[in-house]
N, C-alpha and C. Protein backbone atom coordinates (compact mmCIF):
# COMPACT_ATOMS: atom_id res chain seq x y z
N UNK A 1 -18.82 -4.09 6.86
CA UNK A 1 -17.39 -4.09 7.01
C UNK A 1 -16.86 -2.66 6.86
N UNK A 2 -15.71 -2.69 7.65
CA UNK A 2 -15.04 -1.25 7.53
C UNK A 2 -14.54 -0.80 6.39
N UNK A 3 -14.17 0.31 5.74
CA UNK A 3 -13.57 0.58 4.45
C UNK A 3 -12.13 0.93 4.88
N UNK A 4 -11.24 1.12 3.51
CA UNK A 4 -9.97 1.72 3.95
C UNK A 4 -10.10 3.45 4.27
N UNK A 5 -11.37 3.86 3.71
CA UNK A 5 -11.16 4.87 3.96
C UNK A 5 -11.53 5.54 5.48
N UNK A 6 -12.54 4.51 6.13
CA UNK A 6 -13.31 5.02 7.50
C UNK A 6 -12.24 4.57 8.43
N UNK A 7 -11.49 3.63 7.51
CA UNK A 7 -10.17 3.26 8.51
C UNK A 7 -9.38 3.84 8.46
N UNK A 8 -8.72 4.84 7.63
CA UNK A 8 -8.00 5.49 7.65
C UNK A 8 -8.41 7.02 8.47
N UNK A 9 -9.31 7.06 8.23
CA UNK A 9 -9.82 8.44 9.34
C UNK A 9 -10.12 8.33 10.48
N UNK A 10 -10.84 7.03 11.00
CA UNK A 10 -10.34 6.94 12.32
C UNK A 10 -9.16 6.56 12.85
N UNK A 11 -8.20 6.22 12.35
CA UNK A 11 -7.05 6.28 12.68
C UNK A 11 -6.44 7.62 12.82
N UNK A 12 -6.82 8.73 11.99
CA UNK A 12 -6.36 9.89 12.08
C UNK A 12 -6.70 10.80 13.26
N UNK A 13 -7.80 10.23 13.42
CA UNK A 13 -8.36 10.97 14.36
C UNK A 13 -8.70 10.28 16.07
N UNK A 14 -8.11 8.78 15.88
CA UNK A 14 -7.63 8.76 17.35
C UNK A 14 -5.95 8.86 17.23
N UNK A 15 -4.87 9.11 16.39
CA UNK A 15 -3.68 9.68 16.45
C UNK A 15 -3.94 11.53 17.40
N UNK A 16 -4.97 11.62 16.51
CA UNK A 16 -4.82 13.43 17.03
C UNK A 16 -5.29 13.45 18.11
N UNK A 17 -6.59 12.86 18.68
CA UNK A 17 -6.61 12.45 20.15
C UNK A 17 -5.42 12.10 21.12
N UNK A 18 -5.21 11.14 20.92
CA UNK A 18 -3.89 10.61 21.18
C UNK A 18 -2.95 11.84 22.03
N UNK A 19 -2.61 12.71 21.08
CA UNK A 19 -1.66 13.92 20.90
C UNK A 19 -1.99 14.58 21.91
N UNK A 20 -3.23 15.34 21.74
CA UNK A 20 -4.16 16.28 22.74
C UNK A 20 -3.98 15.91 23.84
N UNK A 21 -4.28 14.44 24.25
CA UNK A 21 -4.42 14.09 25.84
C UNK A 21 -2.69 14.21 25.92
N UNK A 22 -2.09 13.77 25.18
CA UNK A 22 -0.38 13.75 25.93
C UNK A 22 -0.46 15.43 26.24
N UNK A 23 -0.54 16.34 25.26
CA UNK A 23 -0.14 17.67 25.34
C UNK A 23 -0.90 18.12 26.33
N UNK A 24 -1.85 17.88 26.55
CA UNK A 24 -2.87 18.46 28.08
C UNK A 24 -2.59 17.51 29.01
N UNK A 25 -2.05 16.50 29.43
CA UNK A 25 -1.20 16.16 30.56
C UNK A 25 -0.09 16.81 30.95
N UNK A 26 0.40 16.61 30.05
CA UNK A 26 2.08 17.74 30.35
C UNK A 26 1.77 19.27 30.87
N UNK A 27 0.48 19.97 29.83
CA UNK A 27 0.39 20.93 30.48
C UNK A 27 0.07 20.87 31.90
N UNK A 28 -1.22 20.12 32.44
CA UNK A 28 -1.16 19.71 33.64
C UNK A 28 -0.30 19.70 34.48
N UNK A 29 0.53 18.48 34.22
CA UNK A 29 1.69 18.40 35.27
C UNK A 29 2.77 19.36 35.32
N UNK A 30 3.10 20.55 34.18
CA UNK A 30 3.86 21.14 34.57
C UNK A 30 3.07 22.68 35.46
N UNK A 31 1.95 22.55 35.36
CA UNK A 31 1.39 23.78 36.49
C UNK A 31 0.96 23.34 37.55
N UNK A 32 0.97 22.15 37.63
CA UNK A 32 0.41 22.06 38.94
C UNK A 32 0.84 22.47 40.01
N UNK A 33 0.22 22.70 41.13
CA UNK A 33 1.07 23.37 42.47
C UNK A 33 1.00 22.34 43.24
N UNK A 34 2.07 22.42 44.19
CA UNK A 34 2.34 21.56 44.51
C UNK A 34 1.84 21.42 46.26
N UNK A 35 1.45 20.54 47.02
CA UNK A 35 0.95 20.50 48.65
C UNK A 35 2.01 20.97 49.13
N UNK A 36 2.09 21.45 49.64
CA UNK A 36 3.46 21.67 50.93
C UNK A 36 3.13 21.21 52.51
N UNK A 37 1.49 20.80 52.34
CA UNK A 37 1.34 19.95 53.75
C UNK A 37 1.69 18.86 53.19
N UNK A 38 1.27 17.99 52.43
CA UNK A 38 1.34 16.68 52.09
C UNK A 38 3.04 16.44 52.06
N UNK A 39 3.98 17.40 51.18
CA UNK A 39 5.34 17.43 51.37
C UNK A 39 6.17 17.36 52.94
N UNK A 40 5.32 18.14 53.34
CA UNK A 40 5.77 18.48 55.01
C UNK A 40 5.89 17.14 55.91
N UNK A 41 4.82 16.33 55.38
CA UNK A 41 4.04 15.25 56.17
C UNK A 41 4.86 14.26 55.48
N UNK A 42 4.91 13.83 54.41
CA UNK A 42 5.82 12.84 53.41
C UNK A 42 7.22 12.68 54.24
N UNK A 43 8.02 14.07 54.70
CA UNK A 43 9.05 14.19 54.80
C UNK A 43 9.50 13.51 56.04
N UNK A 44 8.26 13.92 57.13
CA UNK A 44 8.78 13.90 58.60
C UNK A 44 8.61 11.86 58.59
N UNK A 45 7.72 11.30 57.60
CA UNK A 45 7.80 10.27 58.15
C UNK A 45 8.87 9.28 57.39
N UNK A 46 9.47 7.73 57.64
CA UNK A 46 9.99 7.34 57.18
C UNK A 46 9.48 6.64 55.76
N UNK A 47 10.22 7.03 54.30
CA UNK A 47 9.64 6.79 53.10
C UNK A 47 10.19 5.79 52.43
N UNK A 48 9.83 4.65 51.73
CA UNK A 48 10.84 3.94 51.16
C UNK A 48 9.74 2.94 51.01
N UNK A 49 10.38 1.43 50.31
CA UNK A 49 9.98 0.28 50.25
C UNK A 49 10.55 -0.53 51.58
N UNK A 50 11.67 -0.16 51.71
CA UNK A 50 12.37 -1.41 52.56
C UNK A 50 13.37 -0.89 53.15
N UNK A 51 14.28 -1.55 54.16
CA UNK A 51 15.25 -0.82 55.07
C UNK A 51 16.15 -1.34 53.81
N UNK A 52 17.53 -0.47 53.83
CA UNK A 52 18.25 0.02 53.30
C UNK A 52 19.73 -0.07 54.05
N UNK A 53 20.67 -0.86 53.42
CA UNK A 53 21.67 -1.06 54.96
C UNK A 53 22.75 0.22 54.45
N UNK A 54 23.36 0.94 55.04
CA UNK A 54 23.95 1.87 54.25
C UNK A 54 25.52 1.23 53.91
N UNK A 55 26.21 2.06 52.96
CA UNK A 55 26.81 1.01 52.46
C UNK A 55 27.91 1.64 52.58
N UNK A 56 28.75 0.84 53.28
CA UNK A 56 30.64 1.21 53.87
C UNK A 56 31.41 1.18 52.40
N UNK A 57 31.72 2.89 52.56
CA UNK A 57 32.87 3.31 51.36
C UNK A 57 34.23 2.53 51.15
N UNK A 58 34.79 2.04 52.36
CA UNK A 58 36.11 1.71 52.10
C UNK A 58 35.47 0.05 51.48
N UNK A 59 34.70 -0.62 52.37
CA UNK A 59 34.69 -2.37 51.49
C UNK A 59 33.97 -2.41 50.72
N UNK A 60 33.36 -1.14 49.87
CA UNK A 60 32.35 -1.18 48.31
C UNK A 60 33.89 -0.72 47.53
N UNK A 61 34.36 0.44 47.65
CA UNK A 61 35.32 0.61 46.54
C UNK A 61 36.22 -0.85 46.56
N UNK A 62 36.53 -1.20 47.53
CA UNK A 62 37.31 -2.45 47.35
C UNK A 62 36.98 -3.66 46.48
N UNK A 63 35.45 -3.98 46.74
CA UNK A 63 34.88 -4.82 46.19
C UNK A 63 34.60 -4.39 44.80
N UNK A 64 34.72 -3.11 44.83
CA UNK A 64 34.24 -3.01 43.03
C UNK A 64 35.73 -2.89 42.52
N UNK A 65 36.98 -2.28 42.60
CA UNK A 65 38.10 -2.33 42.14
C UNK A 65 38.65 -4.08 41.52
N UNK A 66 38.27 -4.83 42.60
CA UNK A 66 38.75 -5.99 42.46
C UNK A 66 37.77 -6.98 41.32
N UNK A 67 36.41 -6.63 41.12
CA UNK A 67 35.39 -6.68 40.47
C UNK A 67 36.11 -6.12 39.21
N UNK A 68 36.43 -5.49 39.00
CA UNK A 68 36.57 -4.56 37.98
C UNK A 68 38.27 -4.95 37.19
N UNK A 69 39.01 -5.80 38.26
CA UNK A 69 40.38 -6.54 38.25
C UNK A 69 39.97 -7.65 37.18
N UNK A 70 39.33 -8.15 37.97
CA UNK A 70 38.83 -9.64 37.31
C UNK A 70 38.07 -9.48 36.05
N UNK A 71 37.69 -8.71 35.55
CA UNK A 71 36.88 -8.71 34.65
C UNK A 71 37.71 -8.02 33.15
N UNK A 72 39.04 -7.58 33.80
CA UNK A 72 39.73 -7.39 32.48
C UNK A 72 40.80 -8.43 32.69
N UNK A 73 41.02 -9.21 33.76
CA UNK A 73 41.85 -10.58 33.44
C UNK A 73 40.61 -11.73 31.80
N UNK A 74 39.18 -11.25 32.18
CA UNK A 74 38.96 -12.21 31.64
C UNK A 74 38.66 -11.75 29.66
N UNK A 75 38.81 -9.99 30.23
CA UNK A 75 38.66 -10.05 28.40
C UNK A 75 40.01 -10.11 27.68
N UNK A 76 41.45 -10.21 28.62
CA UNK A 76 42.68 -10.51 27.85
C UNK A 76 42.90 -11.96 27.89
């Protein structure tokens, strides 16, 4: 059986692991350079999950004003 004490040091010492890999990811990702073909190529084609209907300014503000009517009729 484990002790409190072998338990307590491996705990210490996958905490400090732990740490290391976060801090050497970050370093990672903040040097990395970046493709500028792969960017180039990303760009020209169409990116997304799903079509996207674009959304008419004048009947969204409307719909949210009136949204936004009703919803302080109901907290008075």
């Amino acid at each position: 059986m484990i002790t409190d004490n072998q338990l307590y040091s491996l705990a210490i010492f996958l905490g400090a692991a732990a740490m290391l890999l976060i801090v050497l990811y970050h370093f990672l990702e903040v040097n990395a350079q970046d493709d500028t073909d792969l960017a180039r190529e990303l760009s020209s084609d169409k990116s997304g999950v799903g079509a996207v209907k674009p959304a008419h300014s004048h009947s969204h503000s409307h719909s949210q004003s009136q949204s936004q009517s009703q919803m302080g009729d109901e907290k008075r």
